[in-house]
Protein backbone atom coordinates (compact mmCIF):
# COMPACT_ATOMS: atom_id res chain seq x y z
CA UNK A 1 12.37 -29.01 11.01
CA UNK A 2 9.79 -26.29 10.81
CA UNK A 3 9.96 -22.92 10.76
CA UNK A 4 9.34 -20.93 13.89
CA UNK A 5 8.09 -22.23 17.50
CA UNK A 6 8.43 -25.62 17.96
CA UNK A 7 7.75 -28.49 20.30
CA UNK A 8 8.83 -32.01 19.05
CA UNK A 9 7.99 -34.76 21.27
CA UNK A 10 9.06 -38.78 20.20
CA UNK A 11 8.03 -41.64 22.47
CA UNK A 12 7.58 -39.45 25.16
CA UNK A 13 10.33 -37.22 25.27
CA UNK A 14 11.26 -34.09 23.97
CA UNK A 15 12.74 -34.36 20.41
CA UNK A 16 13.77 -30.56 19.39
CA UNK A 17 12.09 -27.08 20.70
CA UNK A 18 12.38 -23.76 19.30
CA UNK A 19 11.14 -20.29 20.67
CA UNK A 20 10.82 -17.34 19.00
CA UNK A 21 10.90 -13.66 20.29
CA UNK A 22 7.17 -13.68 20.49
CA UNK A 23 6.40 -17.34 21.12
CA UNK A 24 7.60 -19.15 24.54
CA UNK A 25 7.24 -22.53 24.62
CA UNK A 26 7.91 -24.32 28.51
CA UNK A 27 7.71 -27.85 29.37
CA UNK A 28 5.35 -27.79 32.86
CA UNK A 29 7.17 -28.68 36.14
CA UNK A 30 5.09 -31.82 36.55
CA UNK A 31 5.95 -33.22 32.78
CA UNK A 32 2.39 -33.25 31.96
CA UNK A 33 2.60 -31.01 28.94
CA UNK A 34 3.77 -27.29 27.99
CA UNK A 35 2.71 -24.34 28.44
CA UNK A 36 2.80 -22.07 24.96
CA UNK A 37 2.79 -18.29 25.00
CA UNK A 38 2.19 -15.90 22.41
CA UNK A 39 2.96 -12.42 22.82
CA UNK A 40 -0.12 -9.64 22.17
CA UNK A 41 0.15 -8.50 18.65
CA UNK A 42 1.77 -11.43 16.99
CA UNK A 43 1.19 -11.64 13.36
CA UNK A 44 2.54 -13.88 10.60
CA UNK A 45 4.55 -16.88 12.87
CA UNK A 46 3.32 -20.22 13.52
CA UNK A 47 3.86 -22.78 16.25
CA UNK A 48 3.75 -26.76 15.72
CA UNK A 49 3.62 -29.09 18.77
CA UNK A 50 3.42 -32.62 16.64
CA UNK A 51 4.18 -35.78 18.44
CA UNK A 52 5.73 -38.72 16.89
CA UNK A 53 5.44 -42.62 18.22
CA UNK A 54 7.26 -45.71 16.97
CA UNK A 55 7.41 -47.52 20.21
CA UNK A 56 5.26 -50.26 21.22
CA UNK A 57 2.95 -50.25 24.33
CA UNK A 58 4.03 -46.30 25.27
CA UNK A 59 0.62 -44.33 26.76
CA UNK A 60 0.81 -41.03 27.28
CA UNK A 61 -1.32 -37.92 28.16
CA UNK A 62 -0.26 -34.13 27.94
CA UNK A 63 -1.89 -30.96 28.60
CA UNK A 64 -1.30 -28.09 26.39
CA UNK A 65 -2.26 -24.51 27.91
CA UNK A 66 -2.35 -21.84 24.89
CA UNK A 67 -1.57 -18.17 25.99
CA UNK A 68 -2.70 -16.11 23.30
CA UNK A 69 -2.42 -12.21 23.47
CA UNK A 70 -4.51 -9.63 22.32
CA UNK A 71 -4.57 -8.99 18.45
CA UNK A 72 -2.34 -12.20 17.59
CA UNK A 73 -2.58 -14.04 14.44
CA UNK A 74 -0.86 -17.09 13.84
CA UNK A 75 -0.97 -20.82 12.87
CA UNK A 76 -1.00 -23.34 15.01
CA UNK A 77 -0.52 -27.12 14.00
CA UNK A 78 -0.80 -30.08 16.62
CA UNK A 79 -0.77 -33.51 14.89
CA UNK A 80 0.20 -36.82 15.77
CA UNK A 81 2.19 -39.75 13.95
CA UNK A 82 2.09 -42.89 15.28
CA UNK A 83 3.39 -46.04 14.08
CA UNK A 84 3.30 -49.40 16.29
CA UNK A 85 5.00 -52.36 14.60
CA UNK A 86 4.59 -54.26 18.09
CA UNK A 87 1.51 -56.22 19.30
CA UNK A 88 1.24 -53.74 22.38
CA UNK A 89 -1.16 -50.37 22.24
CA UNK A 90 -0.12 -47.17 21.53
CA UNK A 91 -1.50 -44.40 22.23
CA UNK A 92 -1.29 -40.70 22.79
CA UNK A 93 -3.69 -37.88 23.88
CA UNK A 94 -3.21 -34.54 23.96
CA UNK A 95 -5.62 -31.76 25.74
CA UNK A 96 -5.41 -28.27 24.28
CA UNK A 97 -6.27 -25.61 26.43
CA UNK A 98 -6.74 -21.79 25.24
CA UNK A 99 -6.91 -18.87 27.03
């Protein structure tokens, strides 16, 4: 697991989150993604949001909204993994939004 915030999503459900006391991380009331907050003045902490998928034929879409206070500094890392042994598409897209 890594260190800090985290949001770990497999097949389309949430796998393992962790906040810290300057980053929130909260799922959206519609499912459609999360919502990450970082608090102004932030330095030195870093938040990963990767997605894994194994299953075949899942399609998914999220939207990420990034809250990012004044004067913060930290490291952000959004990957995917995916990995389809079926004969079905897989696929996952995620829009990152920052503000």
């Amino acid at each position: 697991m890594p260190a800090g915030a985290y949001n770990i999503r497999s097949n389309g459900q949430l796998s393992g989150r962790n906040t810290t006391a300057n980053i929130d991380i909260v799922s959206k009331d519609d499912g459609s993604g999360i919502d990450i907050k970082i608090k102004p003045g932030t330095k030195h902490e870093s938040v990963h949001i990767p997605v894994v998928l194994s299953q075949s034929g899942l399609t998914e879409l999220v939207y990420n909204d990034f809250y990012i206070g004044d004067n913060a500094d930290v490291v952000i890392i959004a990957g995917c993994g995916i990995h389809n042994g079926g004969d079905s598409d897989s696929r996952h897209d995620g829009i990152h939004r920052f503000s």
